[in-house]
N, C-alpha and C. Protein backbone atom coordinates (compact mmCIF):
# COMPACT_ATOMS: atom_id res chain seq x y z
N UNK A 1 21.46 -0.02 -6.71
CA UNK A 1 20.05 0.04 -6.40
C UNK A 1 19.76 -0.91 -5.24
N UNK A 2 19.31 -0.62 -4.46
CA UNK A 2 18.53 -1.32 -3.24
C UNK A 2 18.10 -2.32 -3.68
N UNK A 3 17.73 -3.55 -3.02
CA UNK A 3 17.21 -4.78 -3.01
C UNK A 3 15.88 -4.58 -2.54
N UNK A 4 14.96 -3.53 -2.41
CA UNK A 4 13.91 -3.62 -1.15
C UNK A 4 12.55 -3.58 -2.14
N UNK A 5 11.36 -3.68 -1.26
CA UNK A 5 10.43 -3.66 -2.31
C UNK A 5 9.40 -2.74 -1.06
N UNK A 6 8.75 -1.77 -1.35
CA UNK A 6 8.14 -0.99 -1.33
C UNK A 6 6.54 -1.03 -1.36
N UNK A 7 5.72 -1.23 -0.06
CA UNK A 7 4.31 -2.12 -0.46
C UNK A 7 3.29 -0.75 0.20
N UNK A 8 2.14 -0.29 -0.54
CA UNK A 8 1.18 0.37 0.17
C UNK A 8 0.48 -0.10 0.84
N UNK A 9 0.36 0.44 2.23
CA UNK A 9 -1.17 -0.74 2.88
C UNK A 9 -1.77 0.89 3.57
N UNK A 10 -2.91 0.39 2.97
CA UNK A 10 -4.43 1.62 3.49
C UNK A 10 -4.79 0.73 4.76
N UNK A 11 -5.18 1.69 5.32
CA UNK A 11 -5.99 1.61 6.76
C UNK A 11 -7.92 1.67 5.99
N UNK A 12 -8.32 0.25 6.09
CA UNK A 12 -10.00 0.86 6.03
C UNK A 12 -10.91 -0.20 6.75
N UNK A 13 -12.07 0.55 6.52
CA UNK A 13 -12.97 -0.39 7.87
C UNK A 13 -13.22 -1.68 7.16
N UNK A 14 -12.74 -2.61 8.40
CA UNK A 14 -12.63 -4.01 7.53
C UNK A 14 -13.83 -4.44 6.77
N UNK A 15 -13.16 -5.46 6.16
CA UNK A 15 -14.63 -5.69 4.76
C UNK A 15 -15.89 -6.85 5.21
N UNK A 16 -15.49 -7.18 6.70
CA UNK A 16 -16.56 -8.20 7.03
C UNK A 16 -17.50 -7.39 8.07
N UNK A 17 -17.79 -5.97 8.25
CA UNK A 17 -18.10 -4.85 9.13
C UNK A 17 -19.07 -4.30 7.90
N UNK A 18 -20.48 -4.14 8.75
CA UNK A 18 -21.72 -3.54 8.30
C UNK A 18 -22.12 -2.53 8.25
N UNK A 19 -21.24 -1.55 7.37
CA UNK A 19 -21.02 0.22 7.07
C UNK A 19 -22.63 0.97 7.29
N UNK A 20 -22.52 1.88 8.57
CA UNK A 20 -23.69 2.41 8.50
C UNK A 20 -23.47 4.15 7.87
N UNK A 21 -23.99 4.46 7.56
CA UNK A 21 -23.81 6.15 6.95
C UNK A 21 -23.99 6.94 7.82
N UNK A 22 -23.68 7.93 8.23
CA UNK A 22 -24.17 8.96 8.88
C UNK A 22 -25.30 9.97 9.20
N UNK A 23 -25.84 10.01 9.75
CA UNK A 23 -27.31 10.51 9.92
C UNK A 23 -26.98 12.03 8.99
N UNK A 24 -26.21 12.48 9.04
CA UNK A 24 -26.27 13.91 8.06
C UNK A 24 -25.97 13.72 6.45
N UNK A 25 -25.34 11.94 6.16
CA UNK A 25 -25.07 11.77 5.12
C UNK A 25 -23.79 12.30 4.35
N UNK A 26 -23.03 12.75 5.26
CA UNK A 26 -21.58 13.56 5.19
C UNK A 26 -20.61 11.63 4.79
N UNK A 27 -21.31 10.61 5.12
CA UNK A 27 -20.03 9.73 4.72
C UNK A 27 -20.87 8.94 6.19
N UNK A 28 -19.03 7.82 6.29
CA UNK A 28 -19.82 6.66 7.11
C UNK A 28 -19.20 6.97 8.85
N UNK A 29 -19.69 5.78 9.48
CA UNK A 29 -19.86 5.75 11.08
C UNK A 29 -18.16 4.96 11.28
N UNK A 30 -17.57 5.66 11.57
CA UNK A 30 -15.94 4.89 11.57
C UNK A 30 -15.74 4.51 12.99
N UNK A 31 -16.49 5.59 14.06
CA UNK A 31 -15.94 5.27 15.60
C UNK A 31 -16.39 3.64 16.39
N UNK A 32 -15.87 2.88 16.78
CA UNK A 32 -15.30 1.67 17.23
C UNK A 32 -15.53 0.60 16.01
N UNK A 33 -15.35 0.66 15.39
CA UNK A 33 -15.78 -0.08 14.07
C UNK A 33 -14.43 -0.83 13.59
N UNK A 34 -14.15 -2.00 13.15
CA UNK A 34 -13.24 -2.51 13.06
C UNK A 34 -12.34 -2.30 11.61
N UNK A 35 -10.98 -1.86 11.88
CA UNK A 35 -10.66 -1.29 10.73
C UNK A 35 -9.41 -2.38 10.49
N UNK A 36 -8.76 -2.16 8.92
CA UNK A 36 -7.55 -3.68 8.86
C UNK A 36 -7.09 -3.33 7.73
N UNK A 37 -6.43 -4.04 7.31
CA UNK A 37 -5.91 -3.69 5.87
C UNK A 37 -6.18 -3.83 4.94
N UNK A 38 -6.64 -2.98 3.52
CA UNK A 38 -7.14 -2.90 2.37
C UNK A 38 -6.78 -4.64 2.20
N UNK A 39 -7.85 -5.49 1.83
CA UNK A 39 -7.43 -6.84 1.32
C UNK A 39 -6.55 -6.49 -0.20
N UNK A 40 -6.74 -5.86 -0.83
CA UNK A 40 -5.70 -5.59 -1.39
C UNK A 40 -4.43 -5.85 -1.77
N UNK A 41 -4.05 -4.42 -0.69
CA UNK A 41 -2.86 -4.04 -0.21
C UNK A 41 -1.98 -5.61 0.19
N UNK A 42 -3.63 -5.97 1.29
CA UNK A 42 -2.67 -7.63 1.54
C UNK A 42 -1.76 -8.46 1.02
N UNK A 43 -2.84 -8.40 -0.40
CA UNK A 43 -2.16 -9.68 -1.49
C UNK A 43 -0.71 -9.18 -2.21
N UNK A 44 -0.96 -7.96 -2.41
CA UNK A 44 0.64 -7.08 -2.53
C UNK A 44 1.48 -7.05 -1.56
N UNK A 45 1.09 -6.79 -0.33
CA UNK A 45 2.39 -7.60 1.00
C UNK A 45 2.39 -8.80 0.67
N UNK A 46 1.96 -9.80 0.97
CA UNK A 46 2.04 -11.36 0.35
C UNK A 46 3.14 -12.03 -0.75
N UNK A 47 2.59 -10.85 -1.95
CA UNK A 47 3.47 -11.16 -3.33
C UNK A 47 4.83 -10.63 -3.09
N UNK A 48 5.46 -9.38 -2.48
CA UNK A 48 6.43 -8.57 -2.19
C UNK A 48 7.45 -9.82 -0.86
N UNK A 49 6.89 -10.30 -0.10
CA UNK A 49 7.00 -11.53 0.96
C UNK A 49 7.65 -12.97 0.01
N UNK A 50 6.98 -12.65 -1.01
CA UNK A 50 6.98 -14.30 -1.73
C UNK A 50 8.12 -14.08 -2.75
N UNK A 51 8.42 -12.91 -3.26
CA UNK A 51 9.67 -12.29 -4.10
C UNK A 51 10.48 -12.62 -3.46
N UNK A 52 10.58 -12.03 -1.74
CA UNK A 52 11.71 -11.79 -0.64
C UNK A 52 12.27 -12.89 -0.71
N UNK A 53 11.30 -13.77 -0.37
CA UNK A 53 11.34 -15.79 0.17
C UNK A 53 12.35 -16.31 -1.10
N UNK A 54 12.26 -16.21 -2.33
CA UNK A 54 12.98 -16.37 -3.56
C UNK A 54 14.24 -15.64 -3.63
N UNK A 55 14.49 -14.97 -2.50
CA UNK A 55 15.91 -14.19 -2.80
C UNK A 55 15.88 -13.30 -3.58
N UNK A 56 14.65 -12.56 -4.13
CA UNK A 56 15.40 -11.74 -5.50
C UNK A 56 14.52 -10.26 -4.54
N UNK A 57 14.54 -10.24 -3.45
CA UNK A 57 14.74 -8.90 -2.78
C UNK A 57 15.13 -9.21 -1.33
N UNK A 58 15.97 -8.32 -0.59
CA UNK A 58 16.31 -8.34 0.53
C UNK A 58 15.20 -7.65 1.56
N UNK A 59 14.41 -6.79 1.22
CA UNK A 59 13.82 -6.12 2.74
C UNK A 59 12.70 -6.04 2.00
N UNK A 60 11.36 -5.60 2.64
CA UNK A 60 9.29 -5.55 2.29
C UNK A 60 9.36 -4.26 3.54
N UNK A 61 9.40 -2.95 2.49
CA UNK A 61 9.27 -2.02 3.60
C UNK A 61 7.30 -1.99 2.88
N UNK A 62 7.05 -2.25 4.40
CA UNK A 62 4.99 -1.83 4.74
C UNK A 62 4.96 0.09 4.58
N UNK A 63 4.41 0.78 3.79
CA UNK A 63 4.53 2.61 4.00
C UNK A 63 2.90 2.37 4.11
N UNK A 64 2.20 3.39 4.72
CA UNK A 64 1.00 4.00 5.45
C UNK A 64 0.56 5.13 5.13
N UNK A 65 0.09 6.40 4.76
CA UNK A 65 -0.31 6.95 5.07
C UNK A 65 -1.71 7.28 5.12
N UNK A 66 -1.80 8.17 6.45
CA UNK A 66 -3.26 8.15 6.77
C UNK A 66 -2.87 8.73 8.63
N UNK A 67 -4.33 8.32 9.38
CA UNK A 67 -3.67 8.89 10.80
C UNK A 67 -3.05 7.75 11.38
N UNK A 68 -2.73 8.47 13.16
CA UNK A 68 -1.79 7.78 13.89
C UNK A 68 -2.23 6.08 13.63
N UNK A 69 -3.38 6.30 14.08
CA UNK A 69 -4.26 4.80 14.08
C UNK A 69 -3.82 3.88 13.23
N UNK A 70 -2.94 4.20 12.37
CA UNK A 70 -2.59 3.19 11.07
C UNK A 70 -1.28 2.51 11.20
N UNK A 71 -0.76 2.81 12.84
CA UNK A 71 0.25 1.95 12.94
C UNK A 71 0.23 0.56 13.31
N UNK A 72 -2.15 0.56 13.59
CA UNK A 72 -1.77 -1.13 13.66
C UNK A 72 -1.85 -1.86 12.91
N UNK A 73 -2.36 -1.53 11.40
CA UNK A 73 -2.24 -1.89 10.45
C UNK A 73 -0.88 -2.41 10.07
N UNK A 74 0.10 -1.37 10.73
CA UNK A 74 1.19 -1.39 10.06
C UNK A 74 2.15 -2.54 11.11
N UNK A 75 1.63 -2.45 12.20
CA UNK A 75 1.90 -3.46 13.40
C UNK A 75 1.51 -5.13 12.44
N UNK A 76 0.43 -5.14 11.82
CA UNK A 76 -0.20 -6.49 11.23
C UNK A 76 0.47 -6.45 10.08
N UNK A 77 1.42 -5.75 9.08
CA UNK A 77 2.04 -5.79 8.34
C UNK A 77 3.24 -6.45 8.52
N UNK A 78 3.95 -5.88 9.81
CA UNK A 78 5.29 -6.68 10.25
C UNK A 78 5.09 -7.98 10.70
N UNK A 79 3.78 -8.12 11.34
CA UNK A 79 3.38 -9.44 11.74
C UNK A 79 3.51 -10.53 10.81
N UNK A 80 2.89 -9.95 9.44
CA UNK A 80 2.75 -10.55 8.37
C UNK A 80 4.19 -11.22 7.88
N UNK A 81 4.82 -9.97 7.98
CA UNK A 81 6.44 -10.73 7.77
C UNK A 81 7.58 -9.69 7.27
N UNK A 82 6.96 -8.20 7.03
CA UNK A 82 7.47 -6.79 6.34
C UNK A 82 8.56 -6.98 7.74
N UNK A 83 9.20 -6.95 7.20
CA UNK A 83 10.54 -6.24 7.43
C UNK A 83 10.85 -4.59 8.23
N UNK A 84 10.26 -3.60 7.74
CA UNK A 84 10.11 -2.38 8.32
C UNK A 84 8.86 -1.81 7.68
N UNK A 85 8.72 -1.01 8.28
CA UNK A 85 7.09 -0.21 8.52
C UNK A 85 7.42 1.46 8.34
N UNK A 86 6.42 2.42 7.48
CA UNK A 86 6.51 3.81 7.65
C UNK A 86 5.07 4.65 7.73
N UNK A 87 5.21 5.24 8.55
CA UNK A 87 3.91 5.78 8.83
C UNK A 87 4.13 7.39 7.93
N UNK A 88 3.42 7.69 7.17
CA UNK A 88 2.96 9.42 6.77
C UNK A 88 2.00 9.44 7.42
N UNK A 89 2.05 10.48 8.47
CA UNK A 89 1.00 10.80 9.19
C UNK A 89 -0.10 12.26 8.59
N UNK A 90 -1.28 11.96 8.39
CA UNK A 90 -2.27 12.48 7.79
C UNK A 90 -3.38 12.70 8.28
N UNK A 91 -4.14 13.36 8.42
CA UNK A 91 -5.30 13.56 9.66
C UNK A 91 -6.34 13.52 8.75
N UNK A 92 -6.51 13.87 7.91
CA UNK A 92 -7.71 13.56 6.72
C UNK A 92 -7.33 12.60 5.58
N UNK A 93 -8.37 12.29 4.95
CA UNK A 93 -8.06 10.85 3.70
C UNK A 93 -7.46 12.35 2.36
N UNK A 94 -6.51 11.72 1.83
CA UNK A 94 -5.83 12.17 0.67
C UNK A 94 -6.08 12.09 -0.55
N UNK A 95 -5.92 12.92 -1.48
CA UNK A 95 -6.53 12.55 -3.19
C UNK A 95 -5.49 11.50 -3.63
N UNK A 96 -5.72 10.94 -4.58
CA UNK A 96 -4.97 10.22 -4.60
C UNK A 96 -3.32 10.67 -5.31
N UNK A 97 -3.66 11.74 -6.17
CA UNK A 97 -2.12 12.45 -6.49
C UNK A 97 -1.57 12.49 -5.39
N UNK A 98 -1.62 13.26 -4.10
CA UNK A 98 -0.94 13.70 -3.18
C UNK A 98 -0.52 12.49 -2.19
N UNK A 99 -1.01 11.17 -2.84
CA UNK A 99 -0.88 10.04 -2.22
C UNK A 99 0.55 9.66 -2.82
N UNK A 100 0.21 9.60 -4.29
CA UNK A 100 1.61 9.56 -5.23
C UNK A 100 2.87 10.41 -4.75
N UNK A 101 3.00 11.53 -5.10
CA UNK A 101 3.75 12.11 -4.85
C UNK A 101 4.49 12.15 -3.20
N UNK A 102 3.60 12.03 -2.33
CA UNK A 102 4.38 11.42 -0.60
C UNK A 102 5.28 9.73 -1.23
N UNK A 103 4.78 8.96 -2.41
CA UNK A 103 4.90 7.98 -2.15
C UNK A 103 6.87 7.88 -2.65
N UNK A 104 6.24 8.96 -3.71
CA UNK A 104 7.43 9.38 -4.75
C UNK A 104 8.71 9.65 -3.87
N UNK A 105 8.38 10.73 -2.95
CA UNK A 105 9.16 11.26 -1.86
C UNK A 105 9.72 10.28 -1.31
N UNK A 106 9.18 8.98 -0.75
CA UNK A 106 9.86 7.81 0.11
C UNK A 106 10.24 6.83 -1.14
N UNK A 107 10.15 6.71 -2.28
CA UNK A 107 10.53 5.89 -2.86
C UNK A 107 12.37 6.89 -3.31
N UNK A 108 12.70 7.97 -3.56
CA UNK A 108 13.70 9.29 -3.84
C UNK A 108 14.66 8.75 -2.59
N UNK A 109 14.08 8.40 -1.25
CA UNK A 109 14.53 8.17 -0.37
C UNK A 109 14.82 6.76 0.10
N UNK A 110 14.07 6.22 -0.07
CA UNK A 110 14.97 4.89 0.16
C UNK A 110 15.13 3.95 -1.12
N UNK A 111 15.05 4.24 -2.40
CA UNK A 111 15.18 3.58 -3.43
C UNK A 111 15.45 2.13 -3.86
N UNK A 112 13.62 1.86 -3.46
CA UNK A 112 13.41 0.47 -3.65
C UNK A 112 13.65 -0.14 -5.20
N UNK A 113 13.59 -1.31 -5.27
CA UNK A 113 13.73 -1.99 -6.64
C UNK A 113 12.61 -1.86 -7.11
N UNK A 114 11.56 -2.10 -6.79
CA UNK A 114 9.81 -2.57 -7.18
C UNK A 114 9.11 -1.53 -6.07
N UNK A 115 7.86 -1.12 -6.40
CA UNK A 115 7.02 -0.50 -5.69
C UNK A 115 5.61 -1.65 -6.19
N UNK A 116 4.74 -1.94 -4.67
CA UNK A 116 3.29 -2.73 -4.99
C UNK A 116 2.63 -2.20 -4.52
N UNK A 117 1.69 -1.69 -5.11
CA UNK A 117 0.25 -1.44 -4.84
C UNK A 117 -0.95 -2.46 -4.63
N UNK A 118 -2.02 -2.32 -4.04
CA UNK A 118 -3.17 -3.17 -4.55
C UNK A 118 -3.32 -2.39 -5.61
N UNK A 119 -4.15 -3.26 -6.42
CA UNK A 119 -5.45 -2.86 -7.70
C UNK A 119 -6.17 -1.83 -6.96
N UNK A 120 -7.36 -1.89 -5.75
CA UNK A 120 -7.66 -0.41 -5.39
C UNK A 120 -7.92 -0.54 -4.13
N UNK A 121 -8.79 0.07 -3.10
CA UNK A 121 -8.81 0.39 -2.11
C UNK A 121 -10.14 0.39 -2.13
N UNK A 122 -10.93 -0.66 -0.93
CA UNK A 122 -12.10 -1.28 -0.57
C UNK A 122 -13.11 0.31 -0.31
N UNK A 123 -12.66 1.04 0.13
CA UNK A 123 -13.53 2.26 0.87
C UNK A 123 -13.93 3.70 -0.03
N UNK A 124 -12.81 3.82 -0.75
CA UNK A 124 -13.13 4.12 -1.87
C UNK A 124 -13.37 4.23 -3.75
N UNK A 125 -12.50 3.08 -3.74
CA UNK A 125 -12.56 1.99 -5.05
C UNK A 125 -11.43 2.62 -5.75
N UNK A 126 -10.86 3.58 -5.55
CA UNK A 126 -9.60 4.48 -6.18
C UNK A 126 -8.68 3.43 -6.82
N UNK A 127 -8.27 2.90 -7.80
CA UNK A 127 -7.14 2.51 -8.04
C UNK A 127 -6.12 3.35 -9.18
N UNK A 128 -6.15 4.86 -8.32
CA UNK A 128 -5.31 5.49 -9.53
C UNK A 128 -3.95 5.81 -8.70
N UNK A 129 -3.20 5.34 -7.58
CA UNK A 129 -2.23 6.39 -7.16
C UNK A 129 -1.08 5.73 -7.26
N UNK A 130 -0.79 4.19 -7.79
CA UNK A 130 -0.14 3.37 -8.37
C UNK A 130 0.36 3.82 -10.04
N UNK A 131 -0.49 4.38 -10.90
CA UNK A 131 -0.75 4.44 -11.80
C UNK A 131 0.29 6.42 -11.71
N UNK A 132 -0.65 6.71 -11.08
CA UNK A 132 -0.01 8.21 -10.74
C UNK A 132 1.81 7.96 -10.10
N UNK A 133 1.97 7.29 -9.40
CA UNK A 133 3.33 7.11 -8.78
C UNK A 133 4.38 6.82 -10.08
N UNK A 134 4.22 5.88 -10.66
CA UNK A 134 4.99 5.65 -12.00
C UNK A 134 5.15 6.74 -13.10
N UNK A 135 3.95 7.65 -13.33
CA UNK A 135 4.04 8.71 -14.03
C UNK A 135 5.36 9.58 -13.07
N UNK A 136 5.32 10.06 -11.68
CA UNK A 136 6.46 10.80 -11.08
C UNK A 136 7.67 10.06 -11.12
N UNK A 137 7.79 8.86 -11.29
CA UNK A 137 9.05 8.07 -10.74
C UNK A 137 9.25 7.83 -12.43
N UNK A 138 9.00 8.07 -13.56
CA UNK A 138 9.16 7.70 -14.37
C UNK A 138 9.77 6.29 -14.91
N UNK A 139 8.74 5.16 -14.49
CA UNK A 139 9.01 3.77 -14.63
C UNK A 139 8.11 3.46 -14.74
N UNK A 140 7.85 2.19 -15.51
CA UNK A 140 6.82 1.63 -16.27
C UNK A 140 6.13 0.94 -15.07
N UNK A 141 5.16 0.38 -15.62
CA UNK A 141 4.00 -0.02 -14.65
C UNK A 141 3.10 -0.81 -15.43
N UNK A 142 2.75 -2.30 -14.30
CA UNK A 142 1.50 -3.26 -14.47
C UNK A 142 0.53 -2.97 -13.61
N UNK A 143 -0.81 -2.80 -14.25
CA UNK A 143 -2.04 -3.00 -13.43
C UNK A 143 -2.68 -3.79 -13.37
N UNK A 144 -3.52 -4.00 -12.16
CA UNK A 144 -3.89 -6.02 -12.39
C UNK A 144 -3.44 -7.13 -12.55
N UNK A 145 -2.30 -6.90 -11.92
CA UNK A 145 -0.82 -8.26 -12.63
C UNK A 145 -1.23 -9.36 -11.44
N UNK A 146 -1.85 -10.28 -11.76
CA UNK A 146 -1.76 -11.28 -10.74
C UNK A 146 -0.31 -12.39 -10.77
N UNK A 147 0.63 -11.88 -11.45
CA UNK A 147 1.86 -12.76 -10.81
C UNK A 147 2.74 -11.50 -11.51
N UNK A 148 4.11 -11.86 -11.14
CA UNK A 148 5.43 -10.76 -11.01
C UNK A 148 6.46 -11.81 -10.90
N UNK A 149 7.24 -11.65 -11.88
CA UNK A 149 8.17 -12.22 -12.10
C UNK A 149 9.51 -11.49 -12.41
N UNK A 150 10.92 -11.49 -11.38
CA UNK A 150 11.54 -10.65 -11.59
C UNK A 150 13.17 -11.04 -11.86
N UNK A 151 13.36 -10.51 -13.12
CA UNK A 151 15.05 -11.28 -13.36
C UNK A 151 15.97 -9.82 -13.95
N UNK A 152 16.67 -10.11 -12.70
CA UNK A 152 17.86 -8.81 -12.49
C UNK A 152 16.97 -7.50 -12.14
N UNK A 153 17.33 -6.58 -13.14
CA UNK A 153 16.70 -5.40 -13.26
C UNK A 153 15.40 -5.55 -13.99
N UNK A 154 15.04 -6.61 -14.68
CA UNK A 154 13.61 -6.72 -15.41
C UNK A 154 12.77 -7.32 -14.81
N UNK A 155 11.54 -6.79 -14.66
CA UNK A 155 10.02 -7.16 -14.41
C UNK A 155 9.34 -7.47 -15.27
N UNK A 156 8.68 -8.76 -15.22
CA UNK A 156 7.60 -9.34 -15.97
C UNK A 156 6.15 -9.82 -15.20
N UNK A 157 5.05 -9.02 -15.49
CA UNK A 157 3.73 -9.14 -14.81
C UNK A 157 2.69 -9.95 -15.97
């Protein structure tokens, strides 16, 4: 099994930016508006970083999906300290199953030790595709785990 750990980071309009709605009410005003990474997602790059730092994983692959635009997110991910970066490129926002199952697909493929999620996603409060990913990958799962503790093959949240 791979040493790697596997982190989601959403692309959304950052959380210190004053969301205006759309005059037709179809949703919000996204064009020049400053967008960054689910704070989230952050603290799960962070924790996946802080595993690495301890030796008990070798690589923090950053995965994306969403559009092109989300490679600077994913640019501020490596910055952060990720190791490698993957973009799924997506032109519209995704349910969150179909979020799972792409995730499933890259986890089949590069077969990380740990997969991190945030808890949910600032833009639309979703915190189910973490929850959904473990049901496909058939492996257990913590939600809300504010620490992770990992010895050998066992996880403790």
């Amino acid at each position: 099994m791979s040493k790697s750990i596997l982190v989601g980071i959403k692309r959304v309009i950052d959380f210190s930016v004053h969301v205006r709605v759309r005059p037709d009410g179809s949703g919000v005003v996204t064009d020049g508006v400053k967008m960054s990474i689910n704070p989230f997602d952050e603290i799960a790059l962070e924790e996946a970083m802080r595993i690495r730092e301890r030796g008990l994983a070798d690589e923090v692959i950053a995965v994306s999906i969403g559009p092109a635009d989300a490679q600077q997110q994913l640019r501020t991910a490596l910055a952060m300290g990720a190791d490698r970066a993957l973009l799924v490129q997506a032109a519209e926002p995704l349910e969150p199953l179909v979020n799972a199952r792409l995730l499933h697909s890259l986890v089949q493929r590069h077969q990380p030790q740990l997969v991190i999620l945030g808890k949910q996603a600032i833009d639309d409060d979703n915190g189910q595709t973490g929850q959904m990913l473990a049901a496909l990958w058939d492996r257990p799962q913590a939600t809300f785990a504010s620490k992770v503790e990992l010895d050998g093959t066992r996880a403790r949240a």
